[in-house]
C-alpha atoms as a PDB file:
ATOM      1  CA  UNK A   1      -7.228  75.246 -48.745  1.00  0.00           C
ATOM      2  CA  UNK A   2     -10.976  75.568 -49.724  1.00  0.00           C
ATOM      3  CA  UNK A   3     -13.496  73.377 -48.560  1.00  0.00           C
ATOM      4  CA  UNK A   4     -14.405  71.156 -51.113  1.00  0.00           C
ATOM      5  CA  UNK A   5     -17.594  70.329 -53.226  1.00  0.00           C
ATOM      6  CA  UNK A   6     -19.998  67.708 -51.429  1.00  0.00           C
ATOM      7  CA  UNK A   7     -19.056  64.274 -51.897  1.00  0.00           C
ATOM      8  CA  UNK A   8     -20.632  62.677 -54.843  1.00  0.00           C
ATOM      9  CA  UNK A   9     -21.163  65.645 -57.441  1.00  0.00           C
ATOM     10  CA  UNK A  10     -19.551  65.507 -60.946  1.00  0.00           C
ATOM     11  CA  UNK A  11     -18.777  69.534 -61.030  1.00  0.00           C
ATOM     12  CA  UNK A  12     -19.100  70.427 -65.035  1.00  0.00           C
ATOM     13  CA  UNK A  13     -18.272  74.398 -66.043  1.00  0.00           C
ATOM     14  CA  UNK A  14     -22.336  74.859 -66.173  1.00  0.00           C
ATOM     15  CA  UNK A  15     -22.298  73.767 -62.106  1.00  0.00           C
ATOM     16  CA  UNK A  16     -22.725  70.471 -60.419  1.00  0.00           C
ATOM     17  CA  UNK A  17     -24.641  67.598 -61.514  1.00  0.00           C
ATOM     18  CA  UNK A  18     -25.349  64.001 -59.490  1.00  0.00           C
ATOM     19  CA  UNK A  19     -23.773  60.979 -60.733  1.00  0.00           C
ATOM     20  CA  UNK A  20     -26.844  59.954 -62.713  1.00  0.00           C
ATOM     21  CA  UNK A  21     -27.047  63.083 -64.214  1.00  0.00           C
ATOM     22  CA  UNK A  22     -26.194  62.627 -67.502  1.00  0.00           C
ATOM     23  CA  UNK A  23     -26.887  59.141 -70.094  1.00  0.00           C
ATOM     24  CA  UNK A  24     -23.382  58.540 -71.823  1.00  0.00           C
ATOM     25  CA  UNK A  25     -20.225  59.838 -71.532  1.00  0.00           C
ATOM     26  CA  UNK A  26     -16.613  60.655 -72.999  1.00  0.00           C
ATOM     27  CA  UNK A  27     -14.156  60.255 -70.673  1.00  0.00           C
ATOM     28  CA  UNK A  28     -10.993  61.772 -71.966  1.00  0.00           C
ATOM     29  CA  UNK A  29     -11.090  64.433 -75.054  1.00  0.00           C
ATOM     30  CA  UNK A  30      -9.309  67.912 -75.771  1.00  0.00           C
ATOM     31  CA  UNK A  31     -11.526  70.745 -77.394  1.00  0.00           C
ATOM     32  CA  UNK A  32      -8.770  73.089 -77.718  1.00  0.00           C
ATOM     33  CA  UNK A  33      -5.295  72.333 -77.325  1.00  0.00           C
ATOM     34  CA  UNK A  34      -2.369  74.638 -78.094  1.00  0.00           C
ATOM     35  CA  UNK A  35       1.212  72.318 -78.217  1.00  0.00           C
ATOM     36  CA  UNK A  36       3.426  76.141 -78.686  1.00  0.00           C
ATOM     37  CA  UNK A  37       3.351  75.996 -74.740  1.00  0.00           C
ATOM     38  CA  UNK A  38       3.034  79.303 -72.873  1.00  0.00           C
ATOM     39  CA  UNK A  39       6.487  80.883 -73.763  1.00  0.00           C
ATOM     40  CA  UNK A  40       5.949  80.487 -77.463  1.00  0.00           C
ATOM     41  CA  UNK A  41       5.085  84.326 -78.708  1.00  0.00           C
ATOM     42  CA  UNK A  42       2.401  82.752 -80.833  1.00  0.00           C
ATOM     43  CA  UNK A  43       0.862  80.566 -78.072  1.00  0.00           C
ATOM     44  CA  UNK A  44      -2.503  81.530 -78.163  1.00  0.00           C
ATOM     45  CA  UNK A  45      -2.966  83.413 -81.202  1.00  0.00           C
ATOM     46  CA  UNK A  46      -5.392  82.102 -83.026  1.00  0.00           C
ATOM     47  CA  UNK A  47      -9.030  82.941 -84.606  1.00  0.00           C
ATOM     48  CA  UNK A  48     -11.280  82.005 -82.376  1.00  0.00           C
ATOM     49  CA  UNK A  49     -14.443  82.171 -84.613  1.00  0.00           C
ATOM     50  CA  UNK A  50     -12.742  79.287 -86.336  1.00  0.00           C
ATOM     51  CA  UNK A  51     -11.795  77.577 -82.986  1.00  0.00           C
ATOM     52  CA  UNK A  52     -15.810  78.129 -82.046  1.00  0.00           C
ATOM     53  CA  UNK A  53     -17.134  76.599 -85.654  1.00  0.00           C
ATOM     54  CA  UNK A  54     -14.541  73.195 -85.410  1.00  0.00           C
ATOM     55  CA  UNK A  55     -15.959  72.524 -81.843  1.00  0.00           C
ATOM     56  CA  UNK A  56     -19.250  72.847 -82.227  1.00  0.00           C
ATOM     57  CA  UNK A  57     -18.989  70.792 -85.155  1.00  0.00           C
ATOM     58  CA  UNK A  58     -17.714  67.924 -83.698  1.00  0.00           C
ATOM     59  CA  UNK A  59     -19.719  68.669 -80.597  1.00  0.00           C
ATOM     60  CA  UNK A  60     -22.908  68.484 -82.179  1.00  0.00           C
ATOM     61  CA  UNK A  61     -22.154  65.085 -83.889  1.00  0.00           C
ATOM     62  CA  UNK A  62     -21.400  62.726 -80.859  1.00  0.00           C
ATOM     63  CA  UNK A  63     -24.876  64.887 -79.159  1.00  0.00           C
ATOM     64  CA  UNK A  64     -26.527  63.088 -81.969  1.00  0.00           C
ATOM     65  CA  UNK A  65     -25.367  60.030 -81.204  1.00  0.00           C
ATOM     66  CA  UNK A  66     -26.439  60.627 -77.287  1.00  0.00           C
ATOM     67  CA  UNK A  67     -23.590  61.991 -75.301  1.00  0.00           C
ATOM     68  CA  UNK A  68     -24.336  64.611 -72.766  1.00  0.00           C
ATOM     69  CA  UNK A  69     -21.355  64.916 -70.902  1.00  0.00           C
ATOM     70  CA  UNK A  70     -17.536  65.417 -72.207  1.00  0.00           C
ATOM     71  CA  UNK A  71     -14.234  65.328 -70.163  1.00  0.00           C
ATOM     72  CA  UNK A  72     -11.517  67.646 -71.403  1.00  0.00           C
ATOM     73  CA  UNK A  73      -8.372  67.101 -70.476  1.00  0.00           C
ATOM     74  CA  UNK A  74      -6.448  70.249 -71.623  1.00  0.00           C
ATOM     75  CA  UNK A  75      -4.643  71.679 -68.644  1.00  0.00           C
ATOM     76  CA  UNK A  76      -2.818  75.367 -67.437  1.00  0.00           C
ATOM     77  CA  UNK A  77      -0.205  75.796 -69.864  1.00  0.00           C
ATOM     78  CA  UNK A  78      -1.214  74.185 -73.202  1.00  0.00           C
ATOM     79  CA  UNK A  79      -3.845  75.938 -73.970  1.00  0.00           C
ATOM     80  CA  UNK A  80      -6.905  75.535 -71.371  1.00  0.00           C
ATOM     81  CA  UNK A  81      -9.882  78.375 -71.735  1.00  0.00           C
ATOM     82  CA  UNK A  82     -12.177  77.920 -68.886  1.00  0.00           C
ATOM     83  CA  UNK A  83     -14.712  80.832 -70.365  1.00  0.00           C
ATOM     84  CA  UNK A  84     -14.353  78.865 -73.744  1.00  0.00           C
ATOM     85  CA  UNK A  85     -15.050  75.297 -72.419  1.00  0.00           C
ATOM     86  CA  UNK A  86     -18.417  77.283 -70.779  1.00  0.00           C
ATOM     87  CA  UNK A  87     -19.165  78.656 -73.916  1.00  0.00           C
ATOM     88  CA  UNK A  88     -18.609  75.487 -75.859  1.00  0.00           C
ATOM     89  CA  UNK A  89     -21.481  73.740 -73.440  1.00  0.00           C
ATOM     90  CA  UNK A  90     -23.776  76.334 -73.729  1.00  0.00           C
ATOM     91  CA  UNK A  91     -24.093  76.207 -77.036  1.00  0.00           C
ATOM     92  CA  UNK A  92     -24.171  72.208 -77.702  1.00  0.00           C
ATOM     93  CA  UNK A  93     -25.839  71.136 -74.440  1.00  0.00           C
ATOM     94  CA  UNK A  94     -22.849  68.743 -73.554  1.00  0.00           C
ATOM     95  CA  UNK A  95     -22.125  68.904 -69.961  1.00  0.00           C
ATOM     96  CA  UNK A  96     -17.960  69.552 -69.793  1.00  0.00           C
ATOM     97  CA  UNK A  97     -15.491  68.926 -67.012  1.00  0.00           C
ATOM     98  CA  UNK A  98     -12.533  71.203 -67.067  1.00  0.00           C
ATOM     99  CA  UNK A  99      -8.991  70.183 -65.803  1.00  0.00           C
ATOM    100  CA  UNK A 100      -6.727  71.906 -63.839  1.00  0.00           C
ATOM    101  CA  UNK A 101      -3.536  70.675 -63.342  1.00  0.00           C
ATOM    102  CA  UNK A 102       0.002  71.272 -65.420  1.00  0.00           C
ATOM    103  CA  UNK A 103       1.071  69.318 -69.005  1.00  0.00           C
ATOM    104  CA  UNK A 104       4.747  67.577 -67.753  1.00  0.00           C
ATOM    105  CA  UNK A 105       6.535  71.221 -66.693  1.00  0.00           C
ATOM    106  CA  UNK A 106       5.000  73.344 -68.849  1.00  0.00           C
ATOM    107  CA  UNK A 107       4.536  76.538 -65.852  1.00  0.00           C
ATOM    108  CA  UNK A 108       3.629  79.669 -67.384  1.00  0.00           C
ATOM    109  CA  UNK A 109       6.598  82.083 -66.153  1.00  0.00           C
ATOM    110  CA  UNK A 110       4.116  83.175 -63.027  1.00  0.00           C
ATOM    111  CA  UNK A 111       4.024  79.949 -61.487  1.00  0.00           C
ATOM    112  CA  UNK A 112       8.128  78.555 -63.271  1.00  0.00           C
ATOM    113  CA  UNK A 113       9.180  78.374 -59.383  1.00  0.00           C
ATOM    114  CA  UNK A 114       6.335  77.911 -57.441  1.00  0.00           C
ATOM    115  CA  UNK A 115       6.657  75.564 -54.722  1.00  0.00           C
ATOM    116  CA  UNK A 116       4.140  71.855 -54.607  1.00  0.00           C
ATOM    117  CA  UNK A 117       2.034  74.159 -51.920  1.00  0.00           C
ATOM    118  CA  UNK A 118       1.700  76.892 -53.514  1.00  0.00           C
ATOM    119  CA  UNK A 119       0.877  74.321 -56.408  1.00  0.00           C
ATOM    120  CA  UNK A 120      -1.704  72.940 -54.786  1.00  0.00           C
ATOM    121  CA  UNK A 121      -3.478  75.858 -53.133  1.00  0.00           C
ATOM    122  CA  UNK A 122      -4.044  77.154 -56.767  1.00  0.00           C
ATOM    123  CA  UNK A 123      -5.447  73.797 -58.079  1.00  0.00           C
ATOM    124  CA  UNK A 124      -7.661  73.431 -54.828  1.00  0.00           C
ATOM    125  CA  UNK A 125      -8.776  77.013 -55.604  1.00  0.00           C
ATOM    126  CA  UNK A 126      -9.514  76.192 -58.986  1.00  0.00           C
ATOM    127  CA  UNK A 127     -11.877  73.142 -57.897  1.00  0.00           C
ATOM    128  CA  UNK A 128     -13.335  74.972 -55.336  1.00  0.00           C
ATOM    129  CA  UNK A 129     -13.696  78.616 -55.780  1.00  0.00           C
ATOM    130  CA  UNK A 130     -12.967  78.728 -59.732  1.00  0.00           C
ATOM    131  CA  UNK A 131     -10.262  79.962 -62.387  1.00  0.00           C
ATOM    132  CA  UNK A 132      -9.434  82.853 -62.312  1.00  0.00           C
ATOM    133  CA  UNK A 133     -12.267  85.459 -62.002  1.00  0.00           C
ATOM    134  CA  UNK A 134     -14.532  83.260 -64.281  1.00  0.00           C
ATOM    135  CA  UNK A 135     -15.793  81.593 -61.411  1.00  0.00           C
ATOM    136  CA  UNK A 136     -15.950  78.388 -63.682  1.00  0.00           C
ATOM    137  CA  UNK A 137     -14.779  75.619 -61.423  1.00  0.00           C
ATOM    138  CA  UNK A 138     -12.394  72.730 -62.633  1.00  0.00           C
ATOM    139  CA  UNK A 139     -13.660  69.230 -62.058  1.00  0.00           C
ATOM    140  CA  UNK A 140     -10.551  67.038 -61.717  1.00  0.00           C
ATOM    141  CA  UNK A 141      -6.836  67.132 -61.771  1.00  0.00           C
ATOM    142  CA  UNK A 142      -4.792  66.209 -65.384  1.00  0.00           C
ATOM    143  CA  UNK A 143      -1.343  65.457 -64.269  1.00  0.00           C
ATOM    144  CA  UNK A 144       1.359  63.966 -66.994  1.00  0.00           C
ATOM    145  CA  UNK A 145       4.703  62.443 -66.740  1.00  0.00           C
ATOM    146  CA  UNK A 146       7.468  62.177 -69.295  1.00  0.00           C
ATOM    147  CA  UNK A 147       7.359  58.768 -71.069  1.00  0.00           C
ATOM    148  CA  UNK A 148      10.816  57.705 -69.472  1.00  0.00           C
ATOM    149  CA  UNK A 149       9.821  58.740 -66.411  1.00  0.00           C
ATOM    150  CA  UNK A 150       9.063  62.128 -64.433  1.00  0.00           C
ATOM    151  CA  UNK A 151      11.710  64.734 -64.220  1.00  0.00           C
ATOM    152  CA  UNK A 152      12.197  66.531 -60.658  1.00  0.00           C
ATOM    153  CA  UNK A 153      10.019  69.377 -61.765  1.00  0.00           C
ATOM    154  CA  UNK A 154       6.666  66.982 -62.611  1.00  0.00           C
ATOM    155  CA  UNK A 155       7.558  65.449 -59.330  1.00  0.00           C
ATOM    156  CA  UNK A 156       6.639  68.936 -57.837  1.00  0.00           C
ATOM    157  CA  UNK A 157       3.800  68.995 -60.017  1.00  0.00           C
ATOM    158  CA  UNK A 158       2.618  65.732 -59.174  1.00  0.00           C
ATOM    159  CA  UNK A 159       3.057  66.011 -55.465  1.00  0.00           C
ATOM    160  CA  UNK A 160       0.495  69.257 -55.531  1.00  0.00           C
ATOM    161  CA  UNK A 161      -2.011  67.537 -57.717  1.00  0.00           C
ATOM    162  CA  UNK A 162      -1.629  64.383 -54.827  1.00  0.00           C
ATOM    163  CA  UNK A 163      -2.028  67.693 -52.329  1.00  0.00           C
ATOM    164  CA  UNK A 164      -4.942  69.325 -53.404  1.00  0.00           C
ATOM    165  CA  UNK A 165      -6.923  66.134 -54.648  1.00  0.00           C
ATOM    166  CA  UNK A 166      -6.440  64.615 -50.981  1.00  0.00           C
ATOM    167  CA  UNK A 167      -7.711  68.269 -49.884  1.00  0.00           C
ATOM    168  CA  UNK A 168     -10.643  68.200 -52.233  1.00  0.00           C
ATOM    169  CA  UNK A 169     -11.726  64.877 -53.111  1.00  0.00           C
ATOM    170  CA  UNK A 170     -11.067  65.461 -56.703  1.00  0.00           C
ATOM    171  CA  UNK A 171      -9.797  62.589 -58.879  1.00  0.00           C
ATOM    172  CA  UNK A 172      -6.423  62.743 -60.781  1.00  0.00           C
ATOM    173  CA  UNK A 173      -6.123  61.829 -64.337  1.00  0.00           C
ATOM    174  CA  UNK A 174      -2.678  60.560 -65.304  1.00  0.00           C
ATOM    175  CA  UNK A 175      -0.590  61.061 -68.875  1.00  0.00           C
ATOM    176  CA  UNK A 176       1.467  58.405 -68.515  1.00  0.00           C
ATOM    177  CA  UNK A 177       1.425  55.411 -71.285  1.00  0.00           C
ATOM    178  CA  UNK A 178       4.192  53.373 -69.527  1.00  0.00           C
ATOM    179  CA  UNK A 179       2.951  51.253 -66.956  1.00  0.00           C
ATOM    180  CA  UNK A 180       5.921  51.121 -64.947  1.00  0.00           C
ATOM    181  CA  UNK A 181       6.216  55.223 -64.849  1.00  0.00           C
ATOM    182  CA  UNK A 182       2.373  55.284 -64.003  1.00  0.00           C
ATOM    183  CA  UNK A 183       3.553  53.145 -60.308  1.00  0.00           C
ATOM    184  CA  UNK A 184       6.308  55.474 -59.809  1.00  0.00           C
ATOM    185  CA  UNK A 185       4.105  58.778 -60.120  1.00  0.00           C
ATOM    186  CA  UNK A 186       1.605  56.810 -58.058  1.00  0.00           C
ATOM    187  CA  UNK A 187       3.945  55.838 -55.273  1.00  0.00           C
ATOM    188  CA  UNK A 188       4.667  59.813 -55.525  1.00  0.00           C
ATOM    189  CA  UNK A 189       0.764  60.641 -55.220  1.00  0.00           C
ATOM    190  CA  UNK A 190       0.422  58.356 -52.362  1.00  0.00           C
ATOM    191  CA  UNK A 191       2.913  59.719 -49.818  1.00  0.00           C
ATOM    192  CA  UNK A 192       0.989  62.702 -50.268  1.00  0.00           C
ATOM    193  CA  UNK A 193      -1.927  60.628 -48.789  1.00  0.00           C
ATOM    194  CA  UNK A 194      -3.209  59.969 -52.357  1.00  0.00           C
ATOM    195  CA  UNK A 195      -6.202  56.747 -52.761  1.00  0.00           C
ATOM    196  CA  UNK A 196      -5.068  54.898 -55.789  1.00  0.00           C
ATOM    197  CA  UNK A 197      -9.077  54.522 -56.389  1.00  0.00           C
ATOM    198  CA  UNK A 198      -8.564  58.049 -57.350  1.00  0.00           C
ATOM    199  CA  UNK A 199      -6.681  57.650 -60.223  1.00  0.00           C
ATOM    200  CA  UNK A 200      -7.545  57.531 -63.916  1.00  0.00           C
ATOM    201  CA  UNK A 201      -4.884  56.164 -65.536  1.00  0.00           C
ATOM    202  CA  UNK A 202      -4.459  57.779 -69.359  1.00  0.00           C
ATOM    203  CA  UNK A 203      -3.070  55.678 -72.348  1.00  0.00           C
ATOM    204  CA  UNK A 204      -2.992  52.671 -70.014  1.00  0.00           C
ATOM    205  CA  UNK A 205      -3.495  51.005 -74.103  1.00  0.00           C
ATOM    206  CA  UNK A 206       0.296  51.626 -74.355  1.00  0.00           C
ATOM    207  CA  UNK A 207       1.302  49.007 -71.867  1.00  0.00           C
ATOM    208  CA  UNK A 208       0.144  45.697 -71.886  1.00  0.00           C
ATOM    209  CA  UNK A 209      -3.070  43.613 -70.700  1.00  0.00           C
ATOM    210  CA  UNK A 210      -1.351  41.988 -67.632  1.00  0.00           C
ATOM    211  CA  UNK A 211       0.083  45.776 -66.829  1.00  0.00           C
ATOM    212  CA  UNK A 212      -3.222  47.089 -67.086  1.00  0.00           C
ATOM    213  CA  UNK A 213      -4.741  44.304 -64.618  1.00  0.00           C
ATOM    214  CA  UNK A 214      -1.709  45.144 -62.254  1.00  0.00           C
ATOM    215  CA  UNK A 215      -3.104  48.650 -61.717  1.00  0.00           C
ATOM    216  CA  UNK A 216      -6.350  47.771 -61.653  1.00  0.00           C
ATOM    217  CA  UNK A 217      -5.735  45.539 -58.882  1.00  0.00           C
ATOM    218  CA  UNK A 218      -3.823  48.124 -57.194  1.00  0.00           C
ATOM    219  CA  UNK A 219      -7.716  50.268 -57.403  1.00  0.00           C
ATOM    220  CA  UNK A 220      -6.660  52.473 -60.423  1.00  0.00           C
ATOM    221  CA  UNK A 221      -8.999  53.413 -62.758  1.00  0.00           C
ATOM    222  CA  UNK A 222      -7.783  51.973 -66.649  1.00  0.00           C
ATOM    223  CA  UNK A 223      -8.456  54.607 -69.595  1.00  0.00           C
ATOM    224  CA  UNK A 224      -8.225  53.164 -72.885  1.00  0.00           C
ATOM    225  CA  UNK A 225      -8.938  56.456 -74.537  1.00  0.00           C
ATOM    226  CA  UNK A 226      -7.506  55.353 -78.039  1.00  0.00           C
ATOM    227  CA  UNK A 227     -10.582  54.416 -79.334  1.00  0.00           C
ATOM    228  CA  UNK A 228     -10.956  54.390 -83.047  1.00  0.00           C
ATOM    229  CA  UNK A 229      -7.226  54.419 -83.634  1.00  0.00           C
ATOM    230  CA  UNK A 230      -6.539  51.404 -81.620  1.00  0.00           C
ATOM    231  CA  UNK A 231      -7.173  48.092 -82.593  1.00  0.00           C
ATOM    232  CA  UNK A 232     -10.801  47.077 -81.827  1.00  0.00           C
ATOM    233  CA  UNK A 233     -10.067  43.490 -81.233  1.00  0.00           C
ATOM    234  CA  UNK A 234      -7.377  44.352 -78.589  1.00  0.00           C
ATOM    235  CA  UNK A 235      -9.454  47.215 -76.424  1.00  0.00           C
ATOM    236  CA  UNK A 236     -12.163  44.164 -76.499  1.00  0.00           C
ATOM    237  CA  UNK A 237     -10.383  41.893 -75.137  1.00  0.00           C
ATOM    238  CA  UNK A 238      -8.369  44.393 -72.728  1.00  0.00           C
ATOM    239  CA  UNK A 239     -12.027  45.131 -71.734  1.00  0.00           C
ATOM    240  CA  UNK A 240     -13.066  41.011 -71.336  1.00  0.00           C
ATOM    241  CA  UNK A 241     -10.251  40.327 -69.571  1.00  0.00           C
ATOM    242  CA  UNK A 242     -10.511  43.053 -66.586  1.00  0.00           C
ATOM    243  CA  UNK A 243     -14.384  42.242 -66.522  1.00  0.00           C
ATOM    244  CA  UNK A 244     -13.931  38.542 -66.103  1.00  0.00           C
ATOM    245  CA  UNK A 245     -11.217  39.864 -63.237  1.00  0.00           C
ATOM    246  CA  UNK A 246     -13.437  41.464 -61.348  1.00  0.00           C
ATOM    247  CA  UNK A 247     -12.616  44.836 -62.268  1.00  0.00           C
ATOM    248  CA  UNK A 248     -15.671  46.109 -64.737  1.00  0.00           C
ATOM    249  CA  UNK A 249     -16.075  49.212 -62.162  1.00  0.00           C
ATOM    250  CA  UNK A 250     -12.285  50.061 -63.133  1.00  0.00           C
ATOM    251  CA  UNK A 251     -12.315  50.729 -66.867  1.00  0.00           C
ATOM    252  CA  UNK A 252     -13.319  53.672 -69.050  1.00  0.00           C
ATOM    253  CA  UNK A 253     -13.240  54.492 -72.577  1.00  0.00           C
ATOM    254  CA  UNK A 254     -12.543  57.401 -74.934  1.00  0.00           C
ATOM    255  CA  UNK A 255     -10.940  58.535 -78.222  1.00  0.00           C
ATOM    256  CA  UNK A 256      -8.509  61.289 -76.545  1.00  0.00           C
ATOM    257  CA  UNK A 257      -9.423  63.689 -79.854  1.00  0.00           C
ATOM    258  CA  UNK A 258      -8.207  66.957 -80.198  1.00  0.00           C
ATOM    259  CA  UNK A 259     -10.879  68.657 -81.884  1.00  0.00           C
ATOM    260  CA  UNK A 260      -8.589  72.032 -82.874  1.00  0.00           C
ATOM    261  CA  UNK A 261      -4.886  72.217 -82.778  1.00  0.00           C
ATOM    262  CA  UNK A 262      -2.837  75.277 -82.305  1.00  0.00           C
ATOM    263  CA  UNK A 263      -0.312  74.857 -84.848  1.00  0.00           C
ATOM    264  CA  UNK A 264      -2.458  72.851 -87.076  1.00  0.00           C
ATOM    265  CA  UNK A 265       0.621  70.831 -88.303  1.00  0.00           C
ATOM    266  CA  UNK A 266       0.787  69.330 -84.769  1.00  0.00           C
ATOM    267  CA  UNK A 267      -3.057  67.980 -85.412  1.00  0.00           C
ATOM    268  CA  UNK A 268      -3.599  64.290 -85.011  1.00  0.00           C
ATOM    269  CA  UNK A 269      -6.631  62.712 -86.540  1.00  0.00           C
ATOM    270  CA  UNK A 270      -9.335  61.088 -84.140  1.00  0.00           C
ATOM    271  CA  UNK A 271     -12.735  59.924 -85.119  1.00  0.00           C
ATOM    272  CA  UNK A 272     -14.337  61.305 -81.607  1.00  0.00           C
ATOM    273  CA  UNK A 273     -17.817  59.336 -82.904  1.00  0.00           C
ATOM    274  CA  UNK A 274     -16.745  56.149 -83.661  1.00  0.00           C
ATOM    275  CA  UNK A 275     -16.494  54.889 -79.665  1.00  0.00           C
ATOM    276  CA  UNK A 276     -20.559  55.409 -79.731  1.00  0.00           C
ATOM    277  CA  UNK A 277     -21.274  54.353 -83.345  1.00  0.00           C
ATOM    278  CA  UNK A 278     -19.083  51.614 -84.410  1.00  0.00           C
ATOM    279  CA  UNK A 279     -16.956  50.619 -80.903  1.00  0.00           C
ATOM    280  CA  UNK A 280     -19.854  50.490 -78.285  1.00  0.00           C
ATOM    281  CA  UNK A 281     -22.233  48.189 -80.169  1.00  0.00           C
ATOM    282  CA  UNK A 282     -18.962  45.737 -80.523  1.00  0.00           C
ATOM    283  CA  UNK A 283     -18.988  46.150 -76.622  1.00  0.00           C
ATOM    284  CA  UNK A 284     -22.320  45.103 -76.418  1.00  0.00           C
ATOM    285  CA  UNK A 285     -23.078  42.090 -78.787  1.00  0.00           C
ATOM    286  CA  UNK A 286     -19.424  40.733 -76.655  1.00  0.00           C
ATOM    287  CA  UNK A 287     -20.156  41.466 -73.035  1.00  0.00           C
ATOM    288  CA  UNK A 288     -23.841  42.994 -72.990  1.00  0.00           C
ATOM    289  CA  UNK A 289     -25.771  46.189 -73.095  1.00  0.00           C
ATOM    290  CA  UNK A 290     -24.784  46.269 -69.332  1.00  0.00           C
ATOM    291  CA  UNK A 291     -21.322  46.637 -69.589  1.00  0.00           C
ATOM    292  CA  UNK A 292     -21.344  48.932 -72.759  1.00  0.00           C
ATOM    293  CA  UNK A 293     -23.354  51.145 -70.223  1.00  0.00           C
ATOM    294  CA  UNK A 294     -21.107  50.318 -67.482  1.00  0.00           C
ATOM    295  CA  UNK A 295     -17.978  51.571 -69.615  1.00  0.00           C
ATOM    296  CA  UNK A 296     -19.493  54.994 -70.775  1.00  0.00           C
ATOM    297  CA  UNK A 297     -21.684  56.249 -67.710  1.00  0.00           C
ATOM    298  CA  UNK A 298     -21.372  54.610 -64.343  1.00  0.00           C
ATOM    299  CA  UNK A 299     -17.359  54.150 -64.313  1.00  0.00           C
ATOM    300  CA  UNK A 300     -17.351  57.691 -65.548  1.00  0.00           C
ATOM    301  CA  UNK A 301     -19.977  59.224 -63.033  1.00  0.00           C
ATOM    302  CA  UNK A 302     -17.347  56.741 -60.467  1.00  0.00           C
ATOM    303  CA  UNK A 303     -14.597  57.720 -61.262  1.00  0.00           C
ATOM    304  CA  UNK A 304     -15.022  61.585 -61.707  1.00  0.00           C
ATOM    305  CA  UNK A 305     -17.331  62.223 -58.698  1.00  0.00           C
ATOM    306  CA  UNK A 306     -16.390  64.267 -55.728  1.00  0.00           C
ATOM    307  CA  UNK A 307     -15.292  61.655 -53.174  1.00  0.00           C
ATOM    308  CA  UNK A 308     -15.391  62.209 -49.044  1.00  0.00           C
ATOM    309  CA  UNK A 309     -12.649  64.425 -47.690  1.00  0.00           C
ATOM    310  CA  UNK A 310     -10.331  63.966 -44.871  1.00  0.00           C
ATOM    311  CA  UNK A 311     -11.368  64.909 -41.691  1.00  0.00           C
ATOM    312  CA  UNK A 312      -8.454  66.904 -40.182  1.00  0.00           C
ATOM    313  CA  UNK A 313      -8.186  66.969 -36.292  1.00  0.00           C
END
């Protein structure tokens, strides 16, 4: 596989920055997202002007409010555009971080039967080298598992994101609401030589507190990224609770928007500014300006930074 970035750089689609290099983050969003998946004949097809205009819309309404530096979490197969995501930061001055990484088993026919190493030399290729011909490099891993738990072909998929983030140093974000699923893919990741601190567990708001503490103990980063659609009351005192644990460095927050939708009837409504203007100033009149800051920079800049590889004898 490709050597990886040095350890400690957040790799965005403009190039890398240093952990401090940005003021306030989101941790999990979706630009673009197309739910057809890549054997739909329409998958794809849509006007991108429009695409362009909704974006930067939204885009330029939470840079108002101060944020600099957006993770998308749209992955090979529903819809990713690594030249778009460029485009899209260019134009607003948010810093993005691009996923590779496969939706549940949603291969494009080219890679339908290719095996977990051939998996993860193309994810470790996309971290390292870049996608494609673009040479825009992914910054993380998205991995997903069906709700009831993964089927034998995510377990191939999961097994090369474990690969090529072990290669790498990249950190693994996990679609998995179910906290008891989440273990199993992460007992999958770690025979693969996976860290736990690695993970960023997605939807962790749809198990409970004591589940999410669990994991957290266990090193894994907890992503309520529901923000604005979940009850505020409840993410605050998810939030108290793994604070007063111990485990304030293992916690990030988001609103997991979808900012265009390919079909449009598949669009779910997110407010992607109300985490900055209504949710973080609850944060900080409950725990302090510290931990609001905590929650939207330094756990991200922790938990999506380039971390030491392997030395391999």
């Amino acid at each position: 596989m490709q050597p990886s970035e040095p350890a400690g750089v957040i790799q965005t689609v403009t190039g890398p920055i240093a952990p401090d290099g940005f003021a306030s983050a989101l941790a999990h969003e979706h630009l673009f997202v197309d739910f057809l998946g890549p054997d739909d004949p329409a998958h794809g097809r849509v006007d991108w002007d429009d695409v362009r205009a909704g974006c930067l819309g939204r885009l330029a309404e939470v840079r108002r409010d101060g944020v600099d530096l957006l993770v998308d979490c749209t992955t090979i197969g529903i819809g990713r555009d690594e030249r778009f995501l460029l485009d899209m930061s260019r134009a607003s001055g948010i810093r993005i971080v691009c996923a590779t990484g496969i939706y549940k088993s949603m291969r494009p026919a080219e890679l339908r039967d290719a095996s977990p190493e051939a998996l993860a030399e193309l994810f470790a290729r996309e971290l390292t080298a870049g996608i494609g011909e673009s040479g825009v490099r992914a910054g993380f891993i998205k991995l997903a598992t069906t709700e009831t738990g993964p089927t034998q072909d995510e377990t191939v998929v999961h097994r090369a994101g474990a690969m090529a983030a072990v290669a790498t140093g990249a950190a693994v974000v996990l679609h998995s609401p179910q906290a008891d699923v989440a273990a199993t893919v992460l007992r999958t990741l770690e025979r693969e030589g996976f860290d736990p601190s690695r993970l960023v567990w997605a939807h962790a708001q749809g198990s409970t507190p004591e589940e999410n503490l669990a994991l957290a103990t266990h090193g894994v980063t907890v992503s309520l990224d529901a923000i604005g659609t979940s009850d505020d009351e409840d993410m605050l005192t998810r939030i108290e609770r793994l604070v007063d644990a111990g485990f304030r460095d293992r916690v990030v927050v988001s609103s997991d928007s979808s900012m265009v939708v390919h079909p449009a009837r598949l669009a779910y409504e997110r407010n992607i500014t109300y985490l900055h203007r209504i949710f973080a100033p609850k944060v900080a009149a409950r725990l302090g300006t510290e931990v609001r800051q905590i929650l939207t920079r330094d756990n991200v800049a922790r938990a999506f930074a380039r971390s030491p590889t392997p030395v391999r004898g």
